[in-house]
Structure formats: structure tokens, C-alpha cells
Protein backbone atom coordinates (compact mmCIF):
# COMPACT_ATOMS: atom_id res chain seq x y z
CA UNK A 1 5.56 48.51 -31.08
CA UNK A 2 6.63 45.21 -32.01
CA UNK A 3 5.17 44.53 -35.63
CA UNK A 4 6.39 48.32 -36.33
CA UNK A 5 9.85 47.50 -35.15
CA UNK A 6 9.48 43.79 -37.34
CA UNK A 7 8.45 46.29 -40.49
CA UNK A 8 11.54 47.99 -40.01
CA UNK A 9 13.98 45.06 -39.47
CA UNK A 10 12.65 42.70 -43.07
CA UNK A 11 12.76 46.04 -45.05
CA UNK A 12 16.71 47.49 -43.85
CA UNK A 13 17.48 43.42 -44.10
CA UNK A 14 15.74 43.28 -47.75
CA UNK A 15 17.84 46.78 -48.39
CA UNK A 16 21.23 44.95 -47.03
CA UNK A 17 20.47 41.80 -49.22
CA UNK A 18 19.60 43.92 -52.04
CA UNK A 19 23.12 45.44 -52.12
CA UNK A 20 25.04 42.62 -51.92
CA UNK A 21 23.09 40.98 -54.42
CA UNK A 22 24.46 44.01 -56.63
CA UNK A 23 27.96 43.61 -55.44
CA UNK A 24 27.61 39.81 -56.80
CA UNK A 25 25.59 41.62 -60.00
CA UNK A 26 28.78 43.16 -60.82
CA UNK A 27 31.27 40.13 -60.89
CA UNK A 28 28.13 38.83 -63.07
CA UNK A 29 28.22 41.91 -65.67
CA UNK A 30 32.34 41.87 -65.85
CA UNK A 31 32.53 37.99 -66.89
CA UNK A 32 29.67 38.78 -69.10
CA UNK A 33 31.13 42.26 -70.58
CA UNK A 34 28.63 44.49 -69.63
CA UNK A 35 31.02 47.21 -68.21
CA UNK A 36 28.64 50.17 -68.53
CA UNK A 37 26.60 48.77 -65.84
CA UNK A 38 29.09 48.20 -64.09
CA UNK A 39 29.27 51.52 -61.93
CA UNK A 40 25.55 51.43 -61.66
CA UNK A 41 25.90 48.08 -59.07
CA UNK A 42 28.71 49.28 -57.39
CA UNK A 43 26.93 52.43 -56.31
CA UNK A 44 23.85 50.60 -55.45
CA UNK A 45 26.01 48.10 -53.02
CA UNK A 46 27.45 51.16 -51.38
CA UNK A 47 24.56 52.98 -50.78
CA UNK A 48 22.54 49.50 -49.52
CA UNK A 49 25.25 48.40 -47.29
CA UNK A 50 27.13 50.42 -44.82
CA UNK A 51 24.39 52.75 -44.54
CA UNK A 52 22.00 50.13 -43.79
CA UNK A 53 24.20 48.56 -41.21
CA UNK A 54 24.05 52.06 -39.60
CA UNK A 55 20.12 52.30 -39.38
CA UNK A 56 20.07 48.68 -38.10
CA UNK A 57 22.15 49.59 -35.21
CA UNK A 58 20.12 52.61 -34.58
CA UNK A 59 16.78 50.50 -34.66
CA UNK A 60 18.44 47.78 -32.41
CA UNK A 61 19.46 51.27 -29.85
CA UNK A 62 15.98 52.37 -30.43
CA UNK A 63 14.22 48.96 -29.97
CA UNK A 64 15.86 49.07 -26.67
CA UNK A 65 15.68 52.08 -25.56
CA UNK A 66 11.25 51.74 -25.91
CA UNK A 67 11.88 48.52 -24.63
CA UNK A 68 12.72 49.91 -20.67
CA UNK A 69 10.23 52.47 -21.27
CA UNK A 70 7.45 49.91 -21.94
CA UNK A 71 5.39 49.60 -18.40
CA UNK A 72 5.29 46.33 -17.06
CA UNK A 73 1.71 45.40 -17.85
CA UNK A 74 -0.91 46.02 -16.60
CA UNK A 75 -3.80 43.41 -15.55
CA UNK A 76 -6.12 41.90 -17.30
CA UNK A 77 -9.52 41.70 -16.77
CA UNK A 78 -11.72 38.86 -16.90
CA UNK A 79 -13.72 41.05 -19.80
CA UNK A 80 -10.80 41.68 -21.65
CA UNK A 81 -10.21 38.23 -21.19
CA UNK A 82 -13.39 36.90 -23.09
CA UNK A 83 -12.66 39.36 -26.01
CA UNK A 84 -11.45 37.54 -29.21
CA UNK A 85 -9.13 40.90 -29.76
CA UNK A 86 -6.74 40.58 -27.64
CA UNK A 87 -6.18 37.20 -28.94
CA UNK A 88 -6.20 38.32 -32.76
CA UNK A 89 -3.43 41.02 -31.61
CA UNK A 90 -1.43 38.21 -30.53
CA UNK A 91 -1.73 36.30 -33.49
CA UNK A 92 -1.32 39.92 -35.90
CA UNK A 93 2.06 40.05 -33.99
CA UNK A 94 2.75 36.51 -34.44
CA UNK A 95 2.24 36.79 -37.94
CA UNK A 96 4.77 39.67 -38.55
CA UNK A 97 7.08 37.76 -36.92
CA UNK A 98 6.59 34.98 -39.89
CA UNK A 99 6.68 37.58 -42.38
CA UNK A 100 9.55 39.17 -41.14
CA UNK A 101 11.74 35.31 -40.53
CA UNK A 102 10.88 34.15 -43.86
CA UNK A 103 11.66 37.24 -45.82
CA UNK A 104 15.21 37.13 -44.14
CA UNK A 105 15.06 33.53 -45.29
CA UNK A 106 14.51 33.95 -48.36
CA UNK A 107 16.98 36.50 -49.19
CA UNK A 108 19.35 34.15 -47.90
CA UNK A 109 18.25 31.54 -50.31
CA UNK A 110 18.20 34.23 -52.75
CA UNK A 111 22.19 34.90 -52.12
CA UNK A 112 23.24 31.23 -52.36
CA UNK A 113 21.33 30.80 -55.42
CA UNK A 114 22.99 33.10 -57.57
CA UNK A 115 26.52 32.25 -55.52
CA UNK A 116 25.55 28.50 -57.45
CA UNK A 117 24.09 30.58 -60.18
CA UNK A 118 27.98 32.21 -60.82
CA UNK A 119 29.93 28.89 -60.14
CA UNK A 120 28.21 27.37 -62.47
CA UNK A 121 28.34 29.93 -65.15
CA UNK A 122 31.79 30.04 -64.44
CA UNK A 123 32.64 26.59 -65.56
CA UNK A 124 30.27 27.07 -68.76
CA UNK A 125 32.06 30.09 -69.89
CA UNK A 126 35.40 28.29 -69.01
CA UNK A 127 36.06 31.64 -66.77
CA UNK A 128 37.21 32.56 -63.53
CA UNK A 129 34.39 34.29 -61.35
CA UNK A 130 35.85 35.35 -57.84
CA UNK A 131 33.70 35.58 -55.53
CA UNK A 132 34.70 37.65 -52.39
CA UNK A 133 35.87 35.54 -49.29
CA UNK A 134 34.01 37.73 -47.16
CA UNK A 135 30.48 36.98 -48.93
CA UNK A 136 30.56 33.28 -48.02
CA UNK A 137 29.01 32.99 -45.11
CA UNK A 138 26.51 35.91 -45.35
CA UNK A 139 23.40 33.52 -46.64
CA UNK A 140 23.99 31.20 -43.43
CA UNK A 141 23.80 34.48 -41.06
CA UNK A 142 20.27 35.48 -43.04
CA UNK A 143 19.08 31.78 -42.97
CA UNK A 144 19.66 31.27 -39.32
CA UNK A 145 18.45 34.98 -38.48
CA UNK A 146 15.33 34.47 -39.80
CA UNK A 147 14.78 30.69 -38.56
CA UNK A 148 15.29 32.43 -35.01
CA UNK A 149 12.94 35.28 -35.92
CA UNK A 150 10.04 32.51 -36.30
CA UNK A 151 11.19 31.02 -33.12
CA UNK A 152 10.81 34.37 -31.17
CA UNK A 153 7.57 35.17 -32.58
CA UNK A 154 6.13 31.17 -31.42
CA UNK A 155 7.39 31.83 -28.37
CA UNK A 156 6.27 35.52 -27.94
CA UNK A 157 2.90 34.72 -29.18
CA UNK A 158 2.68 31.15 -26.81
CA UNK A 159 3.59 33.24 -23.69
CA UNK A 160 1.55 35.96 -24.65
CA UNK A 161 -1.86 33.55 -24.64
CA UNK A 162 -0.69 32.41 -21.56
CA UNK A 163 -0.13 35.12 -19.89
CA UNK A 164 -3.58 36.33 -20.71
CA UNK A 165 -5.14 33.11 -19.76
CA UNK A 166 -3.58 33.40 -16.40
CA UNK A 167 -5.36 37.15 -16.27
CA UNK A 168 -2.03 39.45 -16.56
CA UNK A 169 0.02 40.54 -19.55
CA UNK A 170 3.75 41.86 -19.28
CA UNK A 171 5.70 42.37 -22.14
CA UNK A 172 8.48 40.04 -22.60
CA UNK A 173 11.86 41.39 -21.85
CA UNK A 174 13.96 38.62 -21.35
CA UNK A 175 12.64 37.21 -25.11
CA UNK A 176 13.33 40.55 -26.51
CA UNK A 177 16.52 40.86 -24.84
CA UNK A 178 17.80 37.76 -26.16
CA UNK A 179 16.79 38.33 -29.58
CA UNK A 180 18.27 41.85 -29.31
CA UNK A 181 22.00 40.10 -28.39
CA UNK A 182 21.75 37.80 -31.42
CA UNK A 183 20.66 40.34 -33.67
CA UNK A 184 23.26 42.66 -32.53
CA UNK A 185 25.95 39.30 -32.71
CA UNK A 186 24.57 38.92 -36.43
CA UNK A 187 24.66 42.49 -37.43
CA UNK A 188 28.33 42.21 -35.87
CA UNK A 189 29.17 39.28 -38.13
CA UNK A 190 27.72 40.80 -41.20
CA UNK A 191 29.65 44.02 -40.68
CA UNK A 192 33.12 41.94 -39.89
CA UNK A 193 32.35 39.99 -43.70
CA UNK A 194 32.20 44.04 -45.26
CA UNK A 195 35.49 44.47 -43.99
């Protein structure tokens, strides 16, 4: 459930980076001239923005909603134990947590690249590129989203070993439940810099 629900959240955060990349693409294209393809970006920054927002809500209601329907674990046995799979689960998981974290990261390096990229084109063309207010802090939110998406996954992955080590595995709530809150506070943030 959890690499499923990971695959989800990098591709609707790729979709939501990708639009207001083209929002930026379009200040780009004006200074530049380039009205014809103008239109073209500002469609694509509708349709990958508020929409997206939408379906990351609904995964966040959905990842919650499995989440109490999850049982609480059953034991494990001292077989299931000595198998290596169980372990190489762990670490599959753990790994789509890194993919997931640094693909958030890196569209946030991606944004305040070409915010630098525009400033600085700005002053060679001896222009004026506005960028919106409300786009400034968008890079931080993806940078520290997907620094905390690592986190999660080290510390989903270290309790998970343990927990089989000690002979029991129940799926971690409390972990899930946090991230939930700040992903819901970021998706809150991102939606109040839209506005």
C-alpha cells in the first residue's frame, strides 16, 4: 500500500511542479516575444494545478481512509523471521520513499533555478520580469517536503526491522499520521500561494 500510495504522491507532485514551471514558462515567452505560445502554458498551468491539488487531497482522504482499515499486524514467526524477504520488502519500501523525497527535491531545485534563470535574464535584457509574489516560497515547501519524505521512509524502514527482529510487525500509524498532517499543512500552503 505504501510504495503505491508514494507512486502516486512524486507523480501528482511532478504534475503540480510541471504547471507552475509553465506558469513561469510564460513570463519567459512574453519578455522573449514568443506570444503564440503563450496560451499553450497558460492552459497547461491550469490544467496541472488546481486539478492536481484536488487529486492530492483525495489521495491524502484515501491514504487515510486504508490507513484505519489496515489490521494491526499480525505476528511474526520465527520462519518468517529468517527469510531475507521480508527484509528486502522493507528496504523496496524504503527505497520508494527515496525516490519519491528526492524527486520532490528536485523539482524544487528545478523551480528556483529557472526563478535565478529569469532574474538574471532580466538584467541582461535590461527588462522587467515579474515574478508572482505568490510563487516565492513554493521551491522551499517542495525542498522541505521531500527532505521529510526521506526522513519518514528511514524511520519507517528502521522501525520496521525492528519490529521484525522483536518477532511482530504493526504498521506504523502514528509515522503515517504525522506525515499525513504535514502533507496536508503543505498541500494547504501550496494552495494559499495559488490564491
Amino acid at each position: 500500500m505504501e510504495r503505491t500510495y508514494l507512486a502516486y504522491l512524486k507523480f501528482l507532485f511532478i504534475a503540480f511542479g510541471t504547471g507552475i514551471i509553465s506558469e513561469k514558462m510564460t513570463l519567459l515567452l512574453a519578455a522573449l516575444h514568443f506570444y503564440e505560445l503563450v496560451p499553450f502554458f497558460q492552459d497547461l498551468y491550469r490544467l496541472l494545478t488546481w486539478p492536481v491539488l484536488v487529486l492530492l487531497f483525495m489521495i491524502f482522504y484515501f491514504f487515510v481512509r486504508d490507513l484505519r482499515y489496515i489490521n494491526r499486524g499480525s505476528p511474526v514467526t520465527s520462519k518468517e523471521i529468517q527469510d531475507p524477504r521480508i527484509y528486502f520488502s522493507a528496504e523496496r519500501t524504503f527505497l520508494s520513499w527515496i525516490r519519491t523525497g528526492i524527486s520532490i527535491v528536485i523539482f524544487g531545485f528545478i523551480m528556483e533555478k529557472f526563478d535565478f534563470f529569469l532574474t538574471k535574464l532580466a538584467l541582461m535584457m535590461h527588462r522587467i520580469i515579474t515574478l508572482k509574489a505568490s510563487f516565492s516560497g513554493m521551491d522551499e515547501i517542495f525542498l522541505a517536503l521531500g527532505i521529510i519524505s526521506i526522513a519518514v521512509g528511514l524511520v519507517g524502514f528502521l522501525l520496521t526491522v525492528h519490529q521484525v527482529d522483536q518477532g511482530a510487525y504493526y504498521p506504523h500509524h502514528k509515522l503515517y499520521g504525522i506525515y499525513g498532517l504535514i502533507l496536508l499543512v503543505c498541500l494547504s500552503l501550496l494552495s494559499y500561494f495559488l490564491v
